[in-house]
C-alpha atoms as a PDB file:
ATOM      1  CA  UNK A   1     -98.528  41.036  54.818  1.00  0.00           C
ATOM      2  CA  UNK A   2    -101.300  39.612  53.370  1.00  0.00           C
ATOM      3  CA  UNK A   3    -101.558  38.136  49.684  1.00  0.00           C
ATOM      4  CA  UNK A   4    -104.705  38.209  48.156  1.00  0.00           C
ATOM      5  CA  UNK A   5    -103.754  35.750  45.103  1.00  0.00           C
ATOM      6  CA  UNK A   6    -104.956  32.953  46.271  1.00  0.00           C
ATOM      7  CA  UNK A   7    -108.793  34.252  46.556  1.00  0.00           C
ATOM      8  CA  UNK A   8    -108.407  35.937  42.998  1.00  0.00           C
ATOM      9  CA  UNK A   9    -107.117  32.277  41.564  1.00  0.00           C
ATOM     10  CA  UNK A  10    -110.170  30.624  43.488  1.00  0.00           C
ATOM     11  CA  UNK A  11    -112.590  33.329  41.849  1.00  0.00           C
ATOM     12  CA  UNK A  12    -111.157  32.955  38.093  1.00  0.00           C
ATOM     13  CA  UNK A  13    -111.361  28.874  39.221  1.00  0.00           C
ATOM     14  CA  UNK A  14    -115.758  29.416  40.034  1.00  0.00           C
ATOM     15  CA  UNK A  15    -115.812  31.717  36.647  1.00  0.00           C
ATOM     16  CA  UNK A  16    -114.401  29.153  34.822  1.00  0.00           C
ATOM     17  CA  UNK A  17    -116.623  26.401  36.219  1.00  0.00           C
ATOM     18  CA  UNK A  18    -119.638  28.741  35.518  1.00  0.00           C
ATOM     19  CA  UNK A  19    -118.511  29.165  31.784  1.00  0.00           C
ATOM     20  CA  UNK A  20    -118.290  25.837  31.160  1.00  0.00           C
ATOM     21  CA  UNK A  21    -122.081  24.780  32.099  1.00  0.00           C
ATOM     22  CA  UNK A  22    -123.430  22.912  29.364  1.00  0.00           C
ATOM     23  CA  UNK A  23    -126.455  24.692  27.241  1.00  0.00           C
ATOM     24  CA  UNK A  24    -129.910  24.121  27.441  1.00  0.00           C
ATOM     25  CA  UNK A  25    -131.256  21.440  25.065  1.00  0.00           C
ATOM     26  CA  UNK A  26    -132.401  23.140  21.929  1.00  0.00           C
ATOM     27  CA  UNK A  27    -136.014  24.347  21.641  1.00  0.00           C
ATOM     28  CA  UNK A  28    -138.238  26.934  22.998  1.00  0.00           C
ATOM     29  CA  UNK A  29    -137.314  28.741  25.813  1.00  0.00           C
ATOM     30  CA  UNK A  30    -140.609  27.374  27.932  1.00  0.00           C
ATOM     31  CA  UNK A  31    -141.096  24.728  25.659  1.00  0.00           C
ATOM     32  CA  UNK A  32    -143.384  21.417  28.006  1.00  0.00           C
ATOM     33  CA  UNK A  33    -142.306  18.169  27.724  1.00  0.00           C
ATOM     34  CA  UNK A  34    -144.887  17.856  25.018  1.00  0.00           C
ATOM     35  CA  UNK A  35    -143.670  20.047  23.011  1.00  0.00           C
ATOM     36  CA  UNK A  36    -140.368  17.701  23.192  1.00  0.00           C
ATOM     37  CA  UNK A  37    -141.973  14.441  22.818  1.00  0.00           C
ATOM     38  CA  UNK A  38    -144.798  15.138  20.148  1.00  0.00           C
ATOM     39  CA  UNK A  39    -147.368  12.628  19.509  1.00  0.00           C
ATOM     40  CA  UNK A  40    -147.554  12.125  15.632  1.00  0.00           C
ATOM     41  CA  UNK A  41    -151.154  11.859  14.806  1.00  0.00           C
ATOM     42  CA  UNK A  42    -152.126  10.811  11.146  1.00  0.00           C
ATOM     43  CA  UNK A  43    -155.324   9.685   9.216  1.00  0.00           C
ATOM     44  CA  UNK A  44    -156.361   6.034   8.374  1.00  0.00           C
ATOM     45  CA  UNK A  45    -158.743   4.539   6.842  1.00  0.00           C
ATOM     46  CA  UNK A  46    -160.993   1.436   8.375  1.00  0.00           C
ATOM     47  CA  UNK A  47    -162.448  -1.049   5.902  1.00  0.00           C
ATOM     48  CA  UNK A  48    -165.365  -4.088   6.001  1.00  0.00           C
ATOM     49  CA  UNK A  49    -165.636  -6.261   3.145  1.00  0.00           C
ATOM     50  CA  UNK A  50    -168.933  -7.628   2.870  1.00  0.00           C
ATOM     51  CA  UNK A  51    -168.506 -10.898   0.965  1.00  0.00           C
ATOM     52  CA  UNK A  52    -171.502 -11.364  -2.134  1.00  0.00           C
ATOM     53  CA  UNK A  53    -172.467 -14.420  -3.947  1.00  0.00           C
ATOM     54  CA  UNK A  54    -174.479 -14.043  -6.946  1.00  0.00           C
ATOM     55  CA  UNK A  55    -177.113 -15.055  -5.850  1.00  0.00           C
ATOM     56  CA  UNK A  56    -177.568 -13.594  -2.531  1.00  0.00           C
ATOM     57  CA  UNK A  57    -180.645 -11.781  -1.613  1.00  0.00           C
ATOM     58  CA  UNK A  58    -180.416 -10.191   1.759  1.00  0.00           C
ATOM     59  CA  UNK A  59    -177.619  -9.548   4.318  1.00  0.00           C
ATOM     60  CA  UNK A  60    -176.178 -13.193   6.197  1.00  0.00           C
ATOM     61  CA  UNK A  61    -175.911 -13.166  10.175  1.00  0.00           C
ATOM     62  CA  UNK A  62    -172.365 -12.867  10.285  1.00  0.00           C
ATOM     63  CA  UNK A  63    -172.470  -9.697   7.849  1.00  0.00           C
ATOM     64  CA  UNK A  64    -174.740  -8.097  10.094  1.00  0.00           C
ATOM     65  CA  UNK A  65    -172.745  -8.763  13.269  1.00  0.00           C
ATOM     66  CA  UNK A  66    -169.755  -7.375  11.805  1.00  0.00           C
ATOM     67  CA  UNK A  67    -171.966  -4.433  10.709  1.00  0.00           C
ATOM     68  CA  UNK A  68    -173.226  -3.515  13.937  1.00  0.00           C
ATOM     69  CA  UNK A  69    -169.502  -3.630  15.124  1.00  0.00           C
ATOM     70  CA  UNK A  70    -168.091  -1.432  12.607  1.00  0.00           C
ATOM     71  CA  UNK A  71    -170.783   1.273  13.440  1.00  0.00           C
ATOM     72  CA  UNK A  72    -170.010   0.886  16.978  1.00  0.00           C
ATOM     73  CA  UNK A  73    -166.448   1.966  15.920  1.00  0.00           C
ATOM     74  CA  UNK A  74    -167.417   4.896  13.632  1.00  0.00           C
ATOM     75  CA  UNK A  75    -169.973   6.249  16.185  1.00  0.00           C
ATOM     76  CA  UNK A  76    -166.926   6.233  18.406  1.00  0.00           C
ATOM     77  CA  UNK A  77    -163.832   7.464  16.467  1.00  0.00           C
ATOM     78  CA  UNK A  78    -164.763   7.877  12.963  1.00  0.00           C
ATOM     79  CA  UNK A  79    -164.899  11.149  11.161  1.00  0.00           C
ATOM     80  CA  UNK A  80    -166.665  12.581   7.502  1.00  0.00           C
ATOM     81  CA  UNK A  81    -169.166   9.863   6.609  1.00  0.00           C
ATOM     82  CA  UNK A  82    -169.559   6.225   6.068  1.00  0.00           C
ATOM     83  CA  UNK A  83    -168.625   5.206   2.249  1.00  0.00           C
ATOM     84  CA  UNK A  84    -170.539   1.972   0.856  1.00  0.00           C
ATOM     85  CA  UNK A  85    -168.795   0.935  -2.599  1.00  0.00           C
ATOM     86  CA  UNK A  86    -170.226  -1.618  -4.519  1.00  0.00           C
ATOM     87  CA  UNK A  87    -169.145  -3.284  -7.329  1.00  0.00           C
ATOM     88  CA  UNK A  88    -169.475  -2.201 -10.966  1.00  0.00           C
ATOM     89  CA  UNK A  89    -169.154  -4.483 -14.188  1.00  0.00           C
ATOM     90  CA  UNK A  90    -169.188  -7.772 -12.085  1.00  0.00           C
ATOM     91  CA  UNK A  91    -170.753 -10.918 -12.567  1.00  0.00           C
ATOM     92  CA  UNK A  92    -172.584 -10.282  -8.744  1.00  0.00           C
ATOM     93  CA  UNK A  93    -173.321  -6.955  -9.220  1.00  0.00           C
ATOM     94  CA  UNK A  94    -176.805  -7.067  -8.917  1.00  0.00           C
ATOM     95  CA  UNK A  95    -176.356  -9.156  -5.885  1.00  0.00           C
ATOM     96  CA  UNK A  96    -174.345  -6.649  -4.235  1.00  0.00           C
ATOM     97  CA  UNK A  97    -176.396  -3.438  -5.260  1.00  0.00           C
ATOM     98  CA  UNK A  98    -178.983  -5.639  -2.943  1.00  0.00           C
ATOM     99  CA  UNK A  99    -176.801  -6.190  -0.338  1.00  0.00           C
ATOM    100  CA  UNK A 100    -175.464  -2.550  -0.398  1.00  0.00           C
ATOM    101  CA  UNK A 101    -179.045  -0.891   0.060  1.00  0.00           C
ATOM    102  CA  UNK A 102    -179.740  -3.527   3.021  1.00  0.00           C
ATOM    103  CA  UNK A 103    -176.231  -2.265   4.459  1.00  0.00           C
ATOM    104  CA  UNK A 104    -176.860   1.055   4.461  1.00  0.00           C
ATOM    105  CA  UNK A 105    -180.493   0.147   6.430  1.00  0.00           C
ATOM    106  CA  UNK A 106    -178.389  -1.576   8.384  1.00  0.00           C
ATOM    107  CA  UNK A 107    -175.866   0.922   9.393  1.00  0.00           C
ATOM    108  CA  UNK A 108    -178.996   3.017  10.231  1.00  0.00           C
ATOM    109  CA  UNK A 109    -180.363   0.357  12.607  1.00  0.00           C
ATOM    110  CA  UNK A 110    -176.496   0.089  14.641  1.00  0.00           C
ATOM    111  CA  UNK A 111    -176.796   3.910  15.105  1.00  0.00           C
ATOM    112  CA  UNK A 112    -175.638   5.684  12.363  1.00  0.00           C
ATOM    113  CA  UNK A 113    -177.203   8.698  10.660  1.00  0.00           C
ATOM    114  CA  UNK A 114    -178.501   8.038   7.124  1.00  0.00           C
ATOM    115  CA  UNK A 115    -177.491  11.004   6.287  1.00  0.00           C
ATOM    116  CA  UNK A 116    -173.802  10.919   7.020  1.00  0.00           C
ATOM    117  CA  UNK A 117    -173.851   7.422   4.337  1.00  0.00           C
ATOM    118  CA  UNK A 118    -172.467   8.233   1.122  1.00  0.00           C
ATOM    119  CA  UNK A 119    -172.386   5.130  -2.030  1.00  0.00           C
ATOM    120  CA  UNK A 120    -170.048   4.921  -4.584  1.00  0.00           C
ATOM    121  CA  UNK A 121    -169.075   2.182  -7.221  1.00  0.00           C
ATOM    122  CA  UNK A 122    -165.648   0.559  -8.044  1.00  0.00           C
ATOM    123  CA  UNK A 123    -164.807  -1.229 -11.447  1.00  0.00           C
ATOM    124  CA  UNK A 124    -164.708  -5.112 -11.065  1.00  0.00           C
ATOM    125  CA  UNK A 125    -164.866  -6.202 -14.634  1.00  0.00           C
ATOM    126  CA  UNK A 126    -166.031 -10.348 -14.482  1.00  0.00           C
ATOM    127  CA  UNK A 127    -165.414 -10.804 -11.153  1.00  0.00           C
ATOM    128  CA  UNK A 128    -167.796 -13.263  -9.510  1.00  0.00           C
ATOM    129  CA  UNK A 129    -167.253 -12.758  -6.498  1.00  0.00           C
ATOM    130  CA  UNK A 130    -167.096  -8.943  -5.905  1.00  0.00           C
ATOM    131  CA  UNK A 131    -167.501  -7.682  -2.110  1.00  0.00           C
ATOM    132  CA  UNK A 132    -169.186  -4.621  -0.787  1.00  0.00           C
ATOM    133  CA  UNK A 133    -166.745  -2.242   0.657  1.00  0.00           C
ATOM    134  CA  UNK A 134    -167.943  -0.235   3.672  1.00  0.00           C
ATOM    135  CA  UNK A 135    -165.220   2.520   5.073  1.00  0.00           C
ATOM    136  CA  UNK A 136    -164.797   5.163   7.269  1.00  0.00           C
ATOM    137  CA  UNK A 137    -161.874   7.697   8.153  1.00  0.00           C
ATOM    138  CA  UNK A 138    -160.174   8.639  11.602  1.00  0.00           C
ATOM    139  CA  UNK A 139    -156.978   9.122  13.176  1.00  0.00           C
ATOM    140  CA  UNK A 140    -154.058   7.305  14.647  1.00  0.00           C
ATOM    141  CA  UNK A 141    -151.574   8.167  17.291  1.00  0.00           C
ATOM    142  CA  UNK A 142    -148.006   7.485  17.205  1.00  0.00           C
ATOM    143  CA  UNK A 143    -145.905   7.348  20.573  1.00  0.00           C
ATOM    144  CA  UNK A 144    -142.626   9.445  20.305  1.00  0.00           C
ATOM    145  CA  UNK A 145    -139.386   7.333  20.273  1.00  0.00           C
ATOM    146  CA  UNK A 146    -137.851   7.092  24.185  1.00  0.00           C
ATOM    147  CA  UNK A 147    -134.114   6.891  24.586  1.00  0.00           C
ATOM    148  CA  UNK A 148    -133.461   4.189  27.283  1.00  0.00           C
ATOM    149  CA  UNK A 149    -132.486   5.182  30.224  1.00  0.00           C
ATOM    150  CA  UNK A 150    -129.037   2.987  30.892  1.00  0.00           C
ATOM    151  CA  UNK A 151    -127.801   5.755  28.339  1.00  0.00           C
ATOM    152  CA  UNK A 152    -128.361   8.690  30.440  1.00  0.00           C
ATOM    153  CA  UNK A 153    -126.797  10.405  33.196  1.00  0.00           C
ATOM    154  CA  UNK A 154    -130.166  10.794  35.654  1.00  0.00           C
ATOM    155  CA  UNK A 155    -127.882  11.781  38.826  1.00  0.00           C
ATOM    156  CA  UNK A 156    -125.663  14.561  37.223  1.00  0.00           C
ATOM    157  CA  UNK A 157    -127.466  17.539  35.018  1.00  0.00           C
ATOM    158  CA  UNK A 158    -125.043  19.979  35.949  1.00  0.00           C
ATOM    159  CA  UNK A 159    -127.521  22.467  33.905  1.00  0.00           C
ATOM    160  CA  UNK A 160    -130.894  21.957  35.859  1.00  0.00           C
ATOM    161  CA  UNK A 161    -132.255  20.789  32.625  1.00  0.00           C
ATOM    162  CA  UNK A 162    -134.460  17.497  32.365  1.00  0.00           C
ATOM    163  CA  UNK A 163    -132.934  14.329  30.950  1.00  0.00           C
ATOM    164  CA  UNK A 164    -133.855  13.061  27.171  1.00  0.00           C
ATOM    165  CA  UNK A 165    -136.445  11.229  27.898  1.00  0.00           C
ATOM    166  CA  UNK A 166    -138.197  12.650  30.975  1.00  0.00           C
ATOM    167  CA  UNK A 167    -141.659  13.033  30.312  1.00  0.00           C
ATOM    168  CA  UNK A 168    -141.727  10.683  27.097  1.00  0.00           C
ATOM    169  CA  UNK A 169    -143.169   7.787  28.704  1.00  0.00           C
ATOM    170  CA  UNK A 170    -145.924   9.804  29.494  1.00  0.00           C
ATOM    171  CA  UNK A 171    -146.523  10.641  26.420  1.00  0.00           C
ATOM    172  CA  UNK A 172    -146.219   7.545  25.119  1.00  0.00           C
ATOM    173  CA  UNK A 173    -149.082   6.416  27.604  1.00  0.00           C
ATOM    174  CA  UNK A 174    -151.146   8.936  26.134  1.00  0.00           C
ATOM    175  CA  UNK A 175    -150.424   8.030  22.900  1.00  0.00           C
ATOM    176  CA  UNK A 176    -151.596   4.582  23.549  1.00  0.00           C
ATOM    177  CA  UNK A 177    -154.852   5.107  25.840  1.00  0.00           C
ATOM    178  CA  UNK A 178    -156.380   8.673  23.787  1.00  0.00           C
ATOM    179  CA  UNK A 179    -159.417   6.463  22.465  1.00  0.00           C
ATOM    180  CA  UNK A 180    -159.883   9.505  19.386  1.00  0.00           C
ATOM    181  CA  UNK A 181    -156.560  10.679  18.314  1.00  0.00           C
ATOM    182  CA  UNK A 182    -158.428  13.847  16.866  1.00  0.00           C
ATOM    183  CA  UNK A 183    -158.256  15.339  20.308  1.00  0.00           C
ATOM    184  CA  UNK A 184    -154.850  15.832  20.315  1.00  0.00           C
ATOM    185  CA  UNK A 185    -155.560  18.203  17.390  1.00  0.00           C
ATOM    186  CA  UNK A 186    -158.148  20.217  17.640  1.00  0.00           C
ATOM    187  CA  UNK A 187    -160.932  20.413  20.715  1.00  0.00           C
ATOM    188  CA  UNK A 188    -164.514  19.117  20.510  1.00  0.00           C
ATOM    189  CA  UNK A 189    -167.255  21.561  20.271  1.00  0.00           C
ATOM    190  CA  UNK A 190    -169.638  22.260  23.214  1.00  0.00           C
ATOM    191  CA  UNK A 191    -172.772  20.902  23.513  1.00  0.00           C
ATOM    192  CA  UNK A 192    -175.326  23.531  23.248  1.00  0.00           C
ATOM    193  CA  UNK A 193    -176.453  24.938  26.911  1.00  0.00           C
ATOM    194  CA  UNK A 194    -179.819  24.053  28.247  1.00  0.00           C
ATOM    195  CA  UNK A 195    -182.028  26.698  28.036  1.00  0.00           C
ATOM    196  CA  UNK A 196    -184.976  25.448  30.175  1.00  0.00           C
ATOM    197  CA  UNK A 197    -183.023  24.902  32.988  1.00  0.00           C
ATOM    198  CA  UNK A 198    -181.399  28.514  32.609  1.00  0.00           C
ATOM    199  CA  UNK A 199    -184.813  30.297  32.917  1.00  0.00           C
ATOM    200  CA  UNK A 200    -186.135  28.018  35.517  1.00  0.00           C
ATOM    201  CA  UNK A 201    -183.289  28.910  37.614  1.00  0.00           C
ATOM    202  CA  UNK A 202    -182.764  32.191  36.608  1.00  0.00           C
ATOM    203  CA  UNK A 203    -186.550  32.716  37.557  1.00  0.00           C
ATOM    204  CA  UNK A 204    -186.376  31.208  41.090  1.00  0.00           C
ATOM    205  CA  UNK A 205    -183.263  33.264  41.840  1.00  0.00           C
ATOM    206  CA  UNK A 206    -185.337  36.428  40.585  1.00  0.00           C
ATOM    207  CA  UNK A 207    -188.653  35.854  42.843  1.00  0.00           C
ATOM    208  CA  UNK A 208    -185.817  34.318  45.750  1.00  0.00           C
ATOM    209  CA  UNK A 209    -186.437  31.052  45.764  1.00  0.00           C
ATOM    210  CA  UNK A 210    -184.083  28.139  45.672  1.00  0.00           C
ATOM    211  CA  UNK A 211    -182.237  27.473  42.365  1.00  0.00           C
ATOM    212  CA  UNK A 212    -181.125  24.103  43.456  1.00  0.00           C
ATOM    213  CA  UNK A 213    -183.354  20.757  42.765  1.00  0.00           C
ATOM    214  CA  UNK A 214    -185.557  19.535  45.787  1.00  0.00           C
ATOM    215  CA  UNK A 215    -184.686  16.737  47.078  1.00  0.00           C
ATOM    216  CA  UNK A 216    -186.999  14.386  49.250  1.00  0.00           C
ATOM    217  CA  UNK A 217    -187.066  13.416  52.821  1.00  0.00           C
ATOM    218  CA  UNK A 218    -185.187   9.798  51.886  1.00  0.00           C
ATOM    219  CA  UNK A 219    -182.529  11.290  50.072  1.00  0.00           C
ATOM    220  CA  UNK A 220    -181.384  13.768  52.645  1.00  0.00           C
ATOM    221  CA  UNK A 221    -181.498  11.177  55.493  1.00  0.00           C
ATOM    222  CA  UNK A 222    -179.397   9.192  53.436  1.00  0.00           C
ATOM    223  CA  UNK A 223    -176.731  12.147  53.016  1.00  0.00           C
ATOM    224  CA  UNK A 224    -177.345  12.750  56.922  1.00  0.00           C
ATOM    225  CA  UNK A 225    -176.198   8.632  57.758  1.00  0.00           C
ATOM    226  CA  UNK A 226    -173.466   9.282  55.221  1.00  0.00           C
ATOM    227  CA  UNK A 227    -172.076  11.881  57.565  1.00  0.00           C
ATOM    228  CA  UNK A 228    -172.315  10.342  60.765  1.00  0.00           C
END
């Protein structure tokens, strides 16, 4: 006779295995490895000096270089508008109220809307030499912290769950290459459609002609050579 024990001890022995599977790592049930390795993004401020001597009339070389570098950057990754302070109560302030109107002409020049430059003053009581600050906001990124991988068991996850760190380098790339961290919050706006080109092709599909540009003899020989 027959004794079916030993299959009933080998079925209690695969329950208890299955009971004992480690959890899921905490979070949302379809949370993406970006939703475990978050990119902090915060604001910042970038700042010029422009140095003023009291008796400087215009804008120096140098100052204009470093203007028309510091535009490149806020036509780039800046946000709000471009702040010129100048100095108020100082011994160059004069000086500087020169040097801030020929900034803001020259913020103009490197690109920059007048409109989006605001002034302001900032108390310098007797100081001689007083600079005009020029300033700007945007954002930073901040890569997520990886745990190494010598502490991790990649070749047993008994739970079919990913390791700590998978999918944090990644991040960390992203972190490191996004050239405006703003993106990561919120999406840019679409350029507005092109209207012209609607109705010109809406009104060639209409009277059934073709909606696509022409293109001459040269160029489609050259797409026939490409072929062959």
């Amino acid at each position: 006779m027959r004794h079916p024990l030993p299959y009933a001890v080998l079925g209690l022995s695969a329950l208890g295995a299955c009971a004992s599977m480690p959890e899921p790592p905490p979070g949302p049930a379809l949370a993406t490895q970006a939703d475990r390795h978050r990119i902090e993004v915060t604001q910042a401020s970038e700042r010029l000096e422009i140095p003023v001597a009291s008796n400087d009339a215009a804008l120096s070389a140098g100052s204009r270089s470093n203007l028309r570098a510091f535009a490149s950057g806020y036509l780039r990754y800046g946000h709000g508008a471009v702040v010129i302070s100048a100095p108020k109560g100082s011994t160059n302030a004069e000086a500087a109220a020169r040097v801030a109107q020929q900034t803001r002409l020259a913020l103009s020049d490197a690109g920059v809307s007048y409109a989006a430059v605001s002034t302001a003053e900032y108390e310098a009581p007797d100081l001689a030499d007083a600079p005009v600050v020029v300033s700007f906001s945007r954002f930073e990124a901040h890569a997520p912290e990886c745990a190494p991988l010598y502490e991790q068991d990649l070749a047993h996850q008994s739970n079919n769950q990913p390791w700590e760190s998978f999918g944090c380098a990644t991040q960390a790339n992203l972190a490191a290459l996004v050239e405006d961290p703003a993106d990561l919050l919120r999406a840019r706006t679409s350029d507005p459609r092109d209207s012209d080109r609607r109705a010109t092709t809406m009104t060639a599909y209409r009277e059934g002609e073709p909606t696509h540009a022409e293109r001459s003899r040269d160029e489609r020989v050259a797409i026939s050579d490409a072929v062959e």
